[in-house]
N, C-alpha and C. Protein backbone atom coordinates (compact mmCIF):
# COMPACT_ATOMS: atom_id res chain seq x y z
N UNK A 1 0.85 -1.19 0.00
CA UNK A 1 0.00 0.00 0.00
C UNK A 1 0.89 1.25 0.00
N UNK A 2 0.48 2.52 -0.63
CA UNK A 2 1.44 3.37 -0.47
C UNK A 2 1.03 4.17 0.53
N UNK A 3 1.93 5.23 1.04
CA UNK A 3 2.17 5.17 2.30
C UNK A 3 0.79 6.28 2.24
N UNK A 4 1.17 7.12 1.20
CA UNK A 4 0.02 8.28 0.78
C UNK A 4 -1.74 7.53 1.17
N UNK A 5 -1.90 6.79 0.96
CA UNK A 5 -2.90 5.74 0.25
C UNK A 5 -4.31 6.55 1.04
N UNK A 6 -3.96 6.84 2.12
CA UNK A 6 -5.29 7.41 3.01
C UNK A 6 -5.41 8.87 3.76
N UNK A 7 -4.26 9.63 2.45
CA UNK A 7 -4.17 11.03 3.09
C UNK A 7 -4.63 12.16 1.98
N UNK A 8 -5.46 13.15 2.24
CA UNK A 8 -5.88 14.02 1.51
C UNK A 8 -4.47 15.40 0.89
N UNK A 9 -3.79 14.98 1.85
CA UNK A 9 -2.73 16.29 1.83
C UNK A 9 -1.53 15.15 1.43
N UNK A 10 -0.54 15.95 0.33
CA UNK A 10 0.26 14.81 0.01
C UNK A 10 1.63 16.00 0.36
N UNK A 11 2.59 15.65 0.91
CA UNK A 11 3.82 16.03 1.50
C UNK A 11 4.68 17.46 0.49
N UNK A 12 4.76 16.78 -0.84
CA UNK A 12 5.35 18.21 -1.71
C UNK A 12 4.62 17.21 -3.15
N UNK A 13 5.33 18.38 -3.91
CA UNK A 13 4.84 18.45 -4.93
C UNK A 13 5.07 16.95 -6.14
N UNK A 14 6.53 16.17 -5.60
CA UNK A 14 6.71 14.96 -6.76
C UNK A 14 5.63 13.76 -5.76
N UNK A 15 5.39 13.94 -5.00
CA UNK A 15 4.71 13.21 -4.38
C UNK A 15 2.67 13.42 -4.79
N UNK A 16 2.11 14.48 -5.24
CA UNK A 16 1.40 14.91 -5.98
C UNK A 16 1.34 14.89 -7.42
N UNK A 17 2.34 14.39 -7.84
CA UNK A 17 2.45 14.02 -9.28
C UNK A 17 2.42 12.60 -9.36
N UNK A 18 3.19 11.78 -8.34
CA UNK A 18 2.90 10.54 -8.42
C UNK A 18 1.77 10.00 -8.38
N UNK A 19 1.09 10.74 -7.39
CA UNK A 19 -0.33 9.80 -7.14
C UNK A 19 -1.37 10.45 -7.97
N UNK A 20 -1.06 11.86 -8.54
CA UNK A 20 -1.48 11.70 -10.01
C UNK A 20 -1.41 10.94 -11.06
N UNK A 21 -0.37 10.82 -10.97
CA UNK A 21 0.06 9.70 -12.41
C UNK A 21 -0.56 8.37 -12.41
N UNK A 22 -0.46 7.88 -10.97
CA UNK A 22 -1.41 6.62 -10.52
C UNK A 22 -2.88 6.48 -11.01
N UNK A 23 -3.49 8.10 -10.44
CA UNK A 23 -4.76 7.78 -10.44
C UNK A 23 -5.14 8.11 -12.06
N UNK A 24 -4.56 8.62 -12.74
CA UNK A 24 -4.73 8.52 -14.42
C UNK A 24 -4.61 7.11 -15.18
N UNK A 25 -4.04 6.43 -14.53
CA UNK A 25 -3.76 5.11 -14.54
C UNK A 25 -4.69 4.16 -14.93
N UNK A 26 -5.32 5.43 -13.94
CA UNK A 26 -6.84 4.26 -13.91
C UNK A 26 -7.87 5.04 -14.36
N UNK A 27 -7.80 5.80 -15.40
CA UNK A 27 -8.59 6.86 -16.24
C UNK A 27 -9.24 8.11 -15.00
N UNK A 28 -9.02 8.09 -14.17
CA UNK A 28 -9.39 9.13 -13.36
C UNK A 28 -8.64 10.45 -13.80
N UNK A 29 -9.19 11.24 -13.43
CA UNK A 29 -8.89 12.94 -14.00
C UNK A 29 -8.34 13.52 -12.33
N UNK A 30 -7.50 14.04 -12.05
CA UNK A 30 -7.05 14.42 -10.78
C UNK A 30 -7.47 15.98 -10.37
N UNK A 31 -7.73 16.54 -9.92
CA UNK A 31 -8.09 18.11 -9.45
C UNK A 31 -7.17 18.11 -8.20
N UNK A 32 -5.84 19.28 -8.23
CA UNK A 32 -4.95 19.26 -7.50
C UNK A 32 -4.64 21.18 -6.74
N UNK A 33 -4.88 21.47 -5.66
CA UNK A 33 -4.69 22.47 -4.95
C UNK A 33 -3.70 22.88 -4.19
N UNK A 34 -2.82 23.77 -4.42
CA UNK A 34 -1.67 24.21 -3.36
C UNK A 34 -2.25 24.83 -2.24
N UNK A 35 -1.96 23.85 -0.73
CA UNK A 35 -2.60 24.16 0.17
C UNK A 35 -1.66 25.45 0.88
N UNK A 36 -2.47 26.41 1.06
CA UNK A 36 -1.98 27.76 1.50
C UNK A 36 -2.55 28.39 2.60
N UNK A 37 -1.85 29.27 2.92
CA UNK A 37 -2.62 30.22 3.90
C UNK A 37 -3.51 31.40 3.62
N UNK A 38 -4.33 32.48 3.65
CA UNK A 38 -4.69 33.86 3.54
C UNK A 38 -3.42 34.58 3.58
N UNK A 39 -3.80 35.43 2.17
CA UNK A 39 -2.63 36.23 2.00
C UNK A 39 -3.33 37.55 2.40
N UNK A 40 -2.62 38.07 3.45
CA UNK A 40 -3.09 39.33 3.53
C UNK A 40 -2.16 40.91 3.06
N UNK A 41 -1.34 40.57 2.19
CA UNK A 41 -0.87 41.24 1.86
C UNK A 41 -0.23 41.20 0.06
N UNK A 42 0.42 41.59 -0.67
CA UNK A 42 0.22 41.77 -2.02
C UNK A 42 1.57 40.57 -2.12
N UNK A 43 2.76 40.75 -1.30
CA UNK A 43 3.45 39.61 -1.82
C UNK A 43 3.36 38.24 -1.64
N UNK A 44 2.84 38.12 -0.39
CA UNK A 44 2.09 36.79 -0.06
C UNK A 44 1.14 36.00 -1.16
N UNK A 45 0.26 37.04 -1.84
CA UNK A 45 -0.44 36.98 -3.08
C UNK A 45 -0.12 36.40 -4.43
N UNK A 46 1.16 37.36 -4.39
CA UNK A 46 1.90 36.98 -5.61
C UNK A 46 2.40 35.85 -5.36
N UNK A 47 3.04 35.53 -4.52
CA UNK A 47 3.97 34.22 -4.21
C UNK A 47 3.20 33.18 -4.71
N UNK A 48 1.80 33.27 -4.17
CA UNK A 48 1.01 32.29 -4.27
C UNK A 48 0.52 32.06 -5.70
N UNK A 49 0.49 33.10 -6.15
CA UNK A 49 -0.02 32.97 -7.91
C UNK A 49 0.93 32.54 -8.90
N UNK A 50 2.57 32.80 -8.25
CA UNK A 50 4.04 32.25 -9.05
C UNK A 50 3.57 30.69 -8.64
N UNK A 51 3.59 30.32 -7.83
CA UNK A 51 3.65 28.90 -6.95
C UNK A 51 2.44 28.39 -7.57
N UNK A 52 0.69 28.88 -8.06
CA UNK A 52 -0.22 28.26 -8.83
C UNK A 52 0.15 28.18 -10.14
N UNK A 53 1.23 29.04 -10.58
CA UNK A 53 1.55 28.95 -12.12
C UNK A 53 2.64 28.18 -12.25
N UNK A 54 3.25 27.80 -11.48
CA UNK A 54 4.71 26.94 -11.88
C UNK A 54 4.32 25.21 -11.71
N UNK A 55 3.11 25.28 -10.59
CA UNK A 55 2.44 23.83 -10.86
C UNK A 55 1.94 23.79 -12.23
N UNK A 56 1.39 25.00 -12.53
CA UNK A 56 0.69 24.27 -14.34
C UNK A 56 1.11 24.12 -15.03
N UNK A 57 2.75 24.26 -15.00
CA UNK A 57 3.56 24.41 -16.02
C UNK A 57 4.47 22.90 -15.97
N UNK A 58 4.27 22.11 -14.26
CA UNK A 58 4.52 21.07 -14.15
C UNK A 58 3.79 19.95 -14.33
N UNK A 59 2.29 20.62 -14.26
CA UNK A 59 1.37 19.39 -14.97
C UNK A 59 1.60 19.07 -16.21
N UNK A 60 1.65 20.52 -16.91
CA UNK A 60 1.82 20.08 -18.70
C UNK A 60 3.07 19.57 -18.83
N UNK A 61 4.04 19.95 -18.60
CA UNK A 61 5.22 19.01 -18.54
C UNK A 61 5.36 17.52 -18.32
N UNK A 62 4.27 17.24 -17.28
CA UNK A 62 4.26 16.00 -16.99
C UNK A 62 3.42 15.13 -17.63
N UNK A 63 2.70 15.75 -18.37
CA UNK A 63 1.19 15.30 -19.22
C UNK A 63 -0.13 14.75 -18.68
N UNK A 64 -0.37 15.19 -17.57
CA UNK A 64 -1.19 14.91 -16.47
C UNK A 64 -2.39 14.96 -17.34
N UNK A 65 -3.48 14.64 -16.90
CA UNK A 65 -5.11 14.61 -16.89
C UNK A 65 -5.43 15.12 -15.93
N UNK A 66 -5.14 16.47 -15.73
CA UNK A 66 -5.70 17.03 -14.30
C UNK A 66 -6.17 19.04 -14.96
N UNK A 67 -6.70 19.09 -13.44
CA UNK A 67 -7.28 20.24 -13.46
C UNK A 67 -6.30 20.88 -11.88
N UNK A 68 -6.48 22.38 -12.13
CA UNK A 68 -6.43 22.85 -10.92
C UNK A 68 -7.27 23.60 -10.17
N UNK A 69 -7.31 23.41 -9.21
CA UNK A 69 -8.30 24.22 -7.75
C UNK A 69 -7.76 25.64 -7.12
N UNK A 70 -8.09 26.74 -7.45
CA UNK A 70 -7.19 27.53 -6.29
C UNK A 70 -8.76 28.19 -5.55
N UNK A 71 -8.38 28.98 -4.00
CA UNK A 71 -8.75 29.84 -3.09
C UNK A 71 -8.72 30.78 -3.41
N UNK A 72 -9.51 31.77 -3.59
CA UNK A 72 -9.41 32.94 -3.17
C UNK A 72 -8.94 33.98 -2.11
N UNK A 73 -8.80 33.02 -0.87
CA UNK A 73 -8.09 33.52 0.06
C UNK A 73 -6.79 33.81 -0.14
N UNK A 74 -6.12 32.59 -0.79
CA UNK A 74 -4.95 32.40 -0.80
C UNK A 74 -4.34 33.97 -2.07
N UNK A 75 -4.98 34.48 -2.87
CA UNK A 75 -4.52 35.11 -3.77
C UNK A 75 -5.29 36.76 -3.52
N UNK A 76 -5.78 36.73 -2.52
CA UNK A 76 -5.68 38.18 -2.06
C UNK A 76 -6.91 38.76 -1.86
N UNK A 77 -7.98 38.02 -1.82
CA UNK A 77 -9.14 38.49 -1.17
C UNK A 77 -9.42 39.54 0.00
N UNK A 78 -8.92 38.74 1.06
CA UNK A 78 -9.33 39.51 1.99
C UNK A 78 -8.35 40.74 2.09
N UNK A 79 -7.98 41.52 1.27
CA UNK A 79 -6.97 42.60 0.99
C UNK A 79 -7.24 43.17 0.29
N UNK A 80 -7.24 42.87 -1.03
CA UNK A 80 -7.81 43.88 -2.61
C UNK A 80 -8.28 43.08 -3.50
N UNK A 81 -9.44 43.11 -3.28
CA UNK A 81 -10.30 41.83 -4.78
C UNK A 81 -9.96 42.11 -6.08
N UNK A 82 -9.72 43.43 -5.98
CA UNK A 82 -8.91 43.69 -7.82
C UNK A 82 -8.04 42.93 -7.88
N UNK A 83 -7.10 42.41 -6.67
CA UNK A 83 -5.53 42.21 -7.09
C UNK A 83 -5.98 40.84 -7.12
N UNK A 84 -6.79 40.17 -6.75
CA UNK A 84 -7.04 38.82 -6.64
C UNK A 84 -7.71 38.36 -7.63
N UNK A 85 -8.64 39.03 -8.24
CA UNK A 85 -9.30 39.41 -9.51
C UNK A 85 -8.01 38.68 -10.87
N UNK A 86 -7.10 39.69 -10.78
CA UNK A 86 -5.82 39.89 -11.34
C UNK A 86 -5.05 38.64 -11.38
N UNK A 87 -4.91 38.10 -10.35
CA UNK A 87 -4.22 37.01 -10.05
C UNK A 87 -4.77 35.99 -10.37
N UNK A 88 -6.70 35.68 -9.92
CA UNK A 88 -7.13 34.28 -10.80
C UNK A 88 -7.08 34.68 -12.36
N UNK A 89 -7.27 35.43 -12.86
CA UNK A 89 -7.47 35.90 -14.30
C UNK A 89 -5.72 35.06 -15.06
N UNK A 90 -5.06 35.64 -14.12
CA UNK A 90 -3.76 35.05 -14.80
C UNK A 90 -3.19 33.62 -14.86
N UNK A 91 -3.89 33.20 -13.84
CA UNK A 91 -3.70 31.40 -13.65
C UNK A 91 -4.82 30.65 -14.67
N UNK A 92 -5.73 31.72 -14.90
CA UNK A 92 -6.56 30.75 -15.97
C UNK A 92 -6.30 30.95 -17.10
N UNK A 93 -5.85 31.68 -17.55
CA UNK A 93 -5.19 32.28 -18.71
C UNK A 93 -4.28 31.07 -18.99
N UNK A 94 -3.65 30.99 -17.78
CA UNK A 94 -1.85 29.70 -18.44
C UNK A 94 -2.40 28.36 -18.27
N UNK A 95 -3.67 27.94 -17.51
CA UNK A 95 -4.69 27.00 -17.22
C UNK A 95 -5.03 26.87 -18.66
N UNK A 96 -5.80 27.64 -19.84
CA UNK A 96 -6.21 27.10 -20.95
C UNK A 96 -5.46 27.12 -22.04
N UNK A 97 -4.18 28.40 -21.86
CA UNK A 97 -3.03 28.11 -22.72
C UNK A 97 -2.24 26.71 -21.92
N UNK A 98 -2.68 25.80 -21.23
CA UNK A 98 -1.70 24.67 -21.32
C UNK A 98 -2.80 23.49 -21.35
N UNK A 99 -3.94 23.99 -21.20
CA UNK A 99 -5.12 22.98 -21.66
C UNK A 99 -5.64 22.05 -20.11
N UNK A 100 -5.30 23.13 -19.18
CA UNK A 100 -5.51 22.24 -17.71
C UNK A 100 -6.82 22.99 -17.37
N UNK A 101 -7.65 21.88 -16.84
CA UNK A 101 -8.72 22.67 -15.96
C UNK A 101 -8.68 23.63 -15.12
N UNK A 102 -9.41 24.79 -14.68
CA UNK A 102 -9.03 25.42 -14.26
C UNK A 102 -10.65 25.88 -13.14
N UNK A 103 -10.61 25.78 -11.73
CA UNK A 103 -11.57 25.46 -10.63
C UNK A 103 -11.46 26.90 -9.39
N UNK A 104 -12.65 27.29 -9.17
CA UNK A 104 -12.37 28.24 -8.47
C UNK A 104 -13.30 27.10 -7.34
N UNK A 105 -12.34 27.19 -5.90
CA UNK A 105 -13.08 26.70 -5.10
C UNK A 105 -13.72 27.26 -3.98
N UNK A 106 -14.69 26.93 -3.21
CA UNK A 106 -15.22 27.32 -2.22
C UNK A 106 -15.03 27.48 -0.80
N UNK A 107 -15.24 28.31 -0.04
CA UNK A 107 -14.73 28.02 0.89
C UNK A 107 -15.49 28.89 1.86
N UNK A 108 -15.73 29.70 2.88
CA UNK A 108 -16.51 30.26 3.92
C UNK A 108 -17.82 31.48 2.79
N UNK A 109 -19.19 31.21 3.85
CA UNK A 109 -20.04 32.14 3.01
C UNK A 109 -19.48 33.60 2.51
N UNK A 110 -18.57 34.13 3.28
CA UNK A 110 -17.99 35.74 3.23
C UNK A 110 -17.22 35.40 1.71
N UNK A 111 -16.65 34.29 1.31
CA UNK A 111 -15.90 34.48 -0.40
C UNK A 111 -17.04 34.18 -1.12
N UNK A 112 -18.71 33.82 -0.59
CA UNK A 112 -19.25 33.21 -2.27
C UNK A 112 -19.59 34.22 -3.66
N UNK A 113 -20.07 35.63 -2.77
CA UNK A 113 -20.27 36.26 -3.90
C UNK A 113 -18.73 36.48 -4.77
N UNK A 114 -18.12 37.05 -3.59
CA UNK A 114 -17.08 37.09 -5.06
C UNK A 114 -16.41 36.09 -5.77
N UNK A 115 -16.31 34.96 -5.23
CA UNK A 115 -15.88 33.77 -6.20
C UNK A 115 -16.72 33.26 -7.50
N UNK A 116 -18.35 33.97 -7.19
CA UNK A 116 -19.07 33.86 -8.18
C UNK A 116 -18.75 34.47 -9.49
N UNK A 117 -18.91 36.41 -8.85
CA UNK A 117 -18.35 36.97 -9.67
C UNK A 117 -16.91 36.83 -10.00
N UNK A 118 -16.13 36.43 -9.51
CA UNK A 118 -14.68 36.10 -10.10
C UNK A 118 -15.04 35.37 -11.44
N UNK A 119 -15.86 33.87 -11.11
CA UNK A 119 -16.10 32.76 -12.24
C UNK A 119 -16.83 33.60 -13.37
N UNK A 120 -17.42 34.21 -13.03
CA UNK A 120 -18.13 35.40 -13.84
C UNK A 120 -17.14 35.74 -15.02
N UNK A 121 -16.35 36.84 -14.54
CA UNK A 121 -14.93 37.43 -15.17
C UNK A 121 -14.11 36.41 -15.98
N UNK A 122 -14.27 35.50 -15.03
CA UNK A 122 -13.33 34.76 -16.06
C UNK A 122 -13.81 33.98 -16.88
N UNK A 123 -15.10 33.79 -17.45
CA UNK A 123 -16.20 33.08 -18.50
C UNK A 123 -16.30 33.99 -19.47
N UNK A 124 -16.17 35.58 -18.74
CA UNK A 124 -16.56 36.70 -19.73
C UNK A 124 -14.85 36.36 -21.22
N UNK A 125 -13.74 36.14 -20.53
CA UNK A 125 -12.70 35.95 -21.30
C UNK A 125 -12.55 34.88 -21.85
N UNK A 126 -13.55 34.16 -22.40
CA UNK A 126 -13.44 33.02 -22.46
C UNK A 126 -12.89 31.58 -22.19
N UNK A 127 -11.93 32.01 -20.81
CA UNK A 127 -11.40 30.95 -20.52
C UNK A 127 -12.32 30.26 -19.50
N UNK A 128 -12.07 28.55 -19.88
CA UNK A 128 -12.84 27.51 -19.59
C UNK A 128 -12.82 27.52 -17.69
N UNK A 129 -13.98 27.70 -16.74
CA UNK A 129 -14.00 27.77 -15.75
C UNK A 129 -14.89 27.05 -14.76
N UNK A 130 -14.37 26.41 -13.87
CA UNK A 130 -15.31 25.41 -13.08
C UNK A 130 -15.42 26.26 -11.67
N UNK A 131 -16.75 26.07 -11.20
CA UNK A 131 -16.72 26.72 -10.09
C UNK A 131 -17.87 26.02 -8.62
N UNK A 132 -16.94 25.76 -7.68
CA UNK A 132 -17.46 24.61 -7.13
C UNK A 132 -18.75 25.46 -5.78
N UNK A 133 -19.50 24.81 -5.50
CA UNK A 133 -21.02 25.46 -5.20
C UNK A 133 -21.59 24.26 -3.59
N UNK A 134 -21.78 24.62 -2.43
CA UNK A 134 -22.15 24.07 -1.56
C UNK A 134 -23.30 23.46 -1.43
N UNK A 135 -23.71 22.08 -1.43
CA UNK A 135 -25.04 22.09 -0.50
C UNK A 135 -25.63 22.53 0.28
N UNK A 136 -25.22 22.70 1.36
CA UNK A 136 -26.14 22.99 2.46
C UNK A 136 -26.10 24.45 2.47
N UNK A 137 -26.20 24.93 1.60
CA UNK A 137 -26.13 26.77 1.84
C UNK A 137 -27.53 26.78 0.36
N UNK A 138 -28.55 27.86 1.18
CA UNK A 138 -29.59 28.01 0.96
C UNK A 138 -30.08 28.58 -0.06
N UNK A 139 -28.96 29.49 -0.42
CA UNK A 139 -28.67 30.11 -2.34
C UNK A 139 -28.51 29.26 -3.04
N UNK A 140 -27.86 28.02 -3.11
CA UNK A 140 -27.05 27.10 -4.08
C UNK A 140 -28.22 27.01 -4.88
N UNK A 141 -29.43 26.73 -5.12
CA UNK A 141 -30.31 26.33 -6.65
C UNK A 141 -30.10 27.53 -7.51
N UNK A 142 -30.25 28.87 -6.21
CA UNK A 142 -29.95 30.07 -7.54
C UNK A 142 -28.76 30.09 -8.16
N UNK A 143 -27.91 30.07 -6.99
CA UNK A 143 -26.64 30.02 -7.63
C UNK A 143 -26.19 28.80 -8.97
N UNK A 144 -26.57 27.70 -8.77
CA UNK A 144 -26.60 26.72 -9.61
C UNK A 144 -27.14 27.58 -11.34
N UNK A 145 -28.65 28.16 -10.79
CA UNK A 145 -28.93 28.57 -12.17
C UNK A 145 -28.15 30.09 -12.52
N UNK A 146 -27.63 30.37 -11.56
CA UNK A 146 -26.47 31.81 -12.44
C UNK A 146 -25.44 31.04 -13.30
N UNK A 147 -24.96 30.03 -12.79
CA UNK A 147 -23.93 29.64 -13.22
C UNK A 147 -23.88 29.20 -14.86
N UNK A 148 -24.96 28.33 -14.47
CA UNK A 148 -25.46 27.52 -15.78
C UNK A 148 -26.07 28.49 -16.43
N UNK A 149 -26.60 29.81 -16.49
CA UNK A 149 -26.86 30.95 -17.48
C UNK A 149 -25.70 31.49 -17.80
N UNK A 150 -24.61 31.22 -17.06
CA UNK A 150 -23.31 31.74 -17.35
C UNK A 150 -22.54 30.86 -18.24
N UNK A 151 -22.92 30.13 -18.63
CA UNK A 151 -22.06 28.75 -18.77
C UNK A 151 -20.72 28.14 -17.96
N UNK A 152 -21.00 28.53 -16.95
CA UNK A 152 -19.96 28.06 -16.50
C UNK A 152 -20.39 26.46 -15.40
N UNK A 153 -19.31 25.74 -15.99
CA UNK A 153 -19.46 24.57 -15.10
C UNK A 153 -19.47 24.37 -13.89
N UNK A 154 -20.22 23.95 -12.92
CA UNK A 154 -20.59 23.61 -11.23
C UNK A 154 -19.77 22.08 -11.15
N UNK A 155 -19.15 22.56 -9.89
CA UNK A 155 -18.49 21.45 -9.08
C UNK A 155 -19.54 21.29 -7.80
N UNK A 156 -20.59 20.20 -7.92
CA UNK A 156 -21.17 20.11 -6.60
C UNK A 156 -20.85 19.58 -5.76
N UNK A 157 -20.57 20.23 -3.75
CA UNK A 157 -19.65 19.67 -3.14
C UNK A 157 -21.21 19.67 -1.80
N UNK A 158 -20.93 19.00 -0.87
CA UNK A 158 -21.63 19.19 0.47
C UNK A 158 -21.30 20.59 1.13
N UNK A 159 -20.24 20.96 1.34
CA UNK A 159 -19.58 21.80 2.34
C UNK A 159 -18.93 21.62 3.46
N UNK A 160 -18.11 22.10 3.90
CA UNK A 160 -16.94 22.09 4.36
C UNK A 160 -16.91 22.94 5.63
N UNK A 161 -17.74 24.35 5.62
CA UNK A 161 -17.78 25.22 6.34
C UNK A 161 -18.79 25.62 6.94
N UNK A 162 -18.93 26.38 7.66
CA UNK A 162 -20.52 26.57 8.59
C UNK A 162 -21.42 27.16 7.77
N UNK A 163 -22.19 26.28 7.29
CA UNK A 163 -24.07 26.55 6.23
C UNK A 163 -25.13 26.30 6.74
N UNK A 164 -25.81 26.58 6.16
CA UNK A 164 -27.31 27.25 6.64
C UNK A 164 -28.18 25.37 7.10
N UNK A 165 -27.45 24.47 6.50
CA UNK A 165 -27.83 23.23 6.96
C UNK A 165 -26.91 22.43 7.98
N UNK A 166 -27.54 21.88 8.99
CA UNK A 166 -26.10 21.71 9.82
C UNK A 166 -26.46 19.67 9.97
N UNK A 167 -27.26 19.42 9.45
CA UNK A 167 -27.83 18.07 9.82
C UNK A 167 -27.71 17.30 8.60
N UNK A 168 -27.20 16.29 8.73
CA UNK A 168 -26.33 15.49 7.56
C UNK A 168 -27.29 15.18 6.61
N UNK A 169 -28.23 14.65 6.88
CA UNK A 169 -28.94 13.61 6.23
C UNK A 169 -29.92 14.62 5.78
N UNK A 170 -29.91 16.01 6.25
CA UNK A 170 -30.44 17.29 5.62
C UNK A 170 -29.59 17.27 4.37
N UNK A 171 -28.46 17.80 4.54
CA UNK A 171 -27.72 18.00 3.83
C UNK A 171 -27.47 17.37 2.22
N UNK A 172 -27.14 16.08 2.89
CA UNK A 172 -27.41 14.43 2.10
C UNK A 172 -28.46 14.67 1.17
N UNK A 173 -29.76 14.99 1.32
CA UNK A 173 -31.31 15.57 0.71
C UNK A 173 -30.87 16.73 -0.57
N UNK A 174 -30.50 17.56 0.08
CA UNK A 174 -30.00 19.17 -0.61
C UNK A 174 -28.98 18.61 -1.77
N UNK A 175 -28.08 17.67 -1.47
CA UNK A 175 -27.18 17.27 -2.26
C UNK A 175 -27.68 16.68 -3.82
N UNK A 176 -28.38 15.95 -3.28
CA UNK A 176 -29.06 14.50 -3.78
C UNK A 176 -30.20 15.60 -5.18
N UNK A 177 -31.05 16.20 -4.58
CA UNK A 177 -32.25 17.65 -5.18
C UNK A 177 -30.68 18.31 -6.07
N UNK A 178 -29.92 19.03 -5.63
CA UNK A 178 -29.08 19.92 -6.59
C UNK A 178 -28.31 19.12 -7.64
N UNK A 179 -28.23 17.82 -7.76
CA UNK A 179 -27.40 16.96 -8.69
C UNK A 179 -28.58 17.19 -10.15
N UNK A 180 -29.88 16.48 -8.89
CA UNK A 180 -31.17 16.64 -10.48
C UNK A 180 -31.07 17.83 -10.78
N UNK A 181 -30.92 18.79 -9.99
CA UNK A 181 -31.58 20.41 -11.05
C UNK A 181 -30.03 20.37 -11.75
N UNK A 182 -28.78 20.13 -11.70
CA UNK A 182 -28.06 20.19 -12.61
C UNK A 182 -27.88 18.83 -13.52
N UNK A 183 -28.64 17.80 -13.55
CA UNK A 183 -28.62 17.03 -14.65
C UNK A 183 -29.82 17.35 -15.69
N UNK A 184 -30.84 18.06 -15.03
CA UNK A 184 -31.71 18.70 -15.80
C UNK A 184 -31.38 19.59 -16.35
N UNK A 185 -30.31 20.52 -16.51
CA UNK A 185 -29.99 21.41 -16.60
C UNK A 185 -29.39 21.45 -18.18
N UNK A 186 -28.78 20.29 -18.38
CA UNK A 186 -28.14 19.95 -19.65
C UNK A 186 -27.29 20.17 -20.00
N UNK A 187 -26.29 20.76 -18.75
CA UNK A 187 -24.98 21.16 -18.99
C UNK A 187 -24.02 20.45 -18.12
N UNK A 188 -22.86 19.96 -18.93
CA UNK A 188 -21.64 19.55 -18.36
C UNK A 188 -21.74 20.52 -16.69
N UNK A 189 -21.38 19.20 -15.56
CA UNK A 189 -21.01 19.56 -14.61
C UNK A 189 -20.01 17.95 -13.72
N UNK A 190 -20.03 18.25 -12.55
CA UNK A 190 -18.99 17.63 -11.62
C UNK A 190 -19.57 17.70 -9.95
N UNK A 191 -19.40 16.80 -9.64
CA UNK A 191 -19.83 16.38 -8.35
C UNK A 191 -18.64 15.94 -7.42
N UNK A 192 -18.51 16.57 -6.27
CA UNK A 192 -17.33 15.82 -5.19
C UNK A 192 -17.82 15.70 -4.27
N UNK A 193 -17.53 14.42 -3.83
CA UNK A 193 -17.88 13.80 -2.23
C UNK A 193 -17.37 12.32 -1.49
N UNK A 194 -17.21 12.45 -0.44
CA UNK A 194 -16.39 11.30 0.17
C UNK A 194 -17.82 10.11 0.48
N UNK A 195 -19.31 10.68 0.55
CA UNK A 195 -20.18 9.70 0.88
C UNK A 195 -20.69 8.74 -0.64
N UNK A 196 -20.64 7.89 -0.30
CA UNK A 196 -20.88 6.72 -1.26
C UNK A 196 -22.15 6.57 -1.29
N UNK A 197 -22.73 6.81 -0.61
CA UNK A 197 -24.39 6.89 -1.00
C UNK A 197 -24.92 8.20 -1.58
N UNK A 198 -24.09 8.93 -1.92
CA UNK A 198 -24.48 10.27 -2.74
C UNK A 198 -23.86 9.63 -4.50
C-alpha cells in the first residue's frame, strides 16, 4: 500500500504528481490544490499565484489529466479583490493556454459572492471555468442557475464550512435535489464527495 494511500494532503509536490500519475492510470482525472494560507498582503499573493503557475507548467510538462483548484483567500481576497481578480485571471489564462482545468473553489459564506463573480470574469474571457457550489447553503439552486446561465461549469460539493444546513442527512437531501436540477440542466457539470451513498 502506499504510504500516501489514506491522506488528503500529500507532503510536496513529486509526491502529488505521483499519485497523479497513478490515479490517471486508472482513467481518473485528478483536481490538484496548493494548500496555502490567507494572504493578507500583495506579496504573499503573488507568491502564491508564481507557486499556482509553476504547478501548471509542471502538470503540462508531466502530461497529467488534471485540473487545478485555487482559493481565493490564498490570492488576495481579503486585501484587494482587484488584485485577486488579477491574479485568478492570470492562472486561468496559463490553465487554458496549457489545456488544464481550471476550478475556483469554495470556501466560507464571506468568499461566495465574489468567487461567483470572479467565475463570472473569467467566463466573460473566455477561458474555460469550473466553479465549485455548496449544499447545504440556501442560495445554491440560484446560484446553480447563475452559473449555468453563465455557462460556466458547477463542481457540486456538500460543504466544508458553517451553512445554513447543519444536519447530515439534511444536507445528504440538498445534495441528492441539486445533482437533479443540474442534470436537468443539460450542462456539463462535476460532483465531489467522500459519501458513497451520494
Amino acid at each position: 500500500m502506499n504510504e500516501y494511500e489514506n491522506r488528503w494532503a500529500l507532503p510536496d509536490r513529486h509526491s502529488a504528481i505521483l499519485w497523479g500519475k497513478a490515479r490517471n492510470r486508472q482513467s481518473i482525472k485528478v483536481v490538484l490544490d496548493i494548500l496555502g494560507d490567507y494572504a493578507n498582503d500583495e506579496p504573499t499573493a503573488s507568491k502564491a499565484t508564481s507557486d499556482h503557475l509553476d504547478l501548471l507548467k509542471l502538470l503540462a510538462t508531466e502530461r497529467m489529466f488534471a485540473a487545478m483548484s485555487v482559493k481565493v483567500s490564498t490570492l488576495g481576497f481579503s486585501f484587494d479583490k482587484d488584485v485577486c481578480l488579477l491574479n485568478l485571471l492570470s492562472i486561468a489564462k496559463e490553465a487554458s493556454l496549457r489545456g488544464i482545468g481550471f476550478e475556483i473553489d469554495m470556501e466560507g459564506r464571506a468568499t461566495v459572492d465574489f468567487a461567483l463573480d470572479a467565475a463570472r470574469a473569467v467566463a466573460e474571457t473566455r477561458y474555460p471555468v469550473t466553479v465549485a457550489l455548496q449544499a447545504y447553503l440556501d442560495r445554491t439552486a440560484k446560484d446553480i442557475e447563475s452559473m449555468v446561465k453563465n455557462g460556466i461549469r458547477v463542481r457540486l460539493v456538500k460543504g466544508a464550512y458553517a451553512g445554513d444546513a447543519q444536519d447530515f442527512e439534511d444536507i445528504q437531501g440538498r445534495f441528492k435535489n441539486l445533482m437533479r436540477v443540474l442534470a436537468d440542466s443539460g450542462q456539463d457539470f462535476c460532483i465531489g464527495t467522500h459519501d458513497p451513498s451520494s
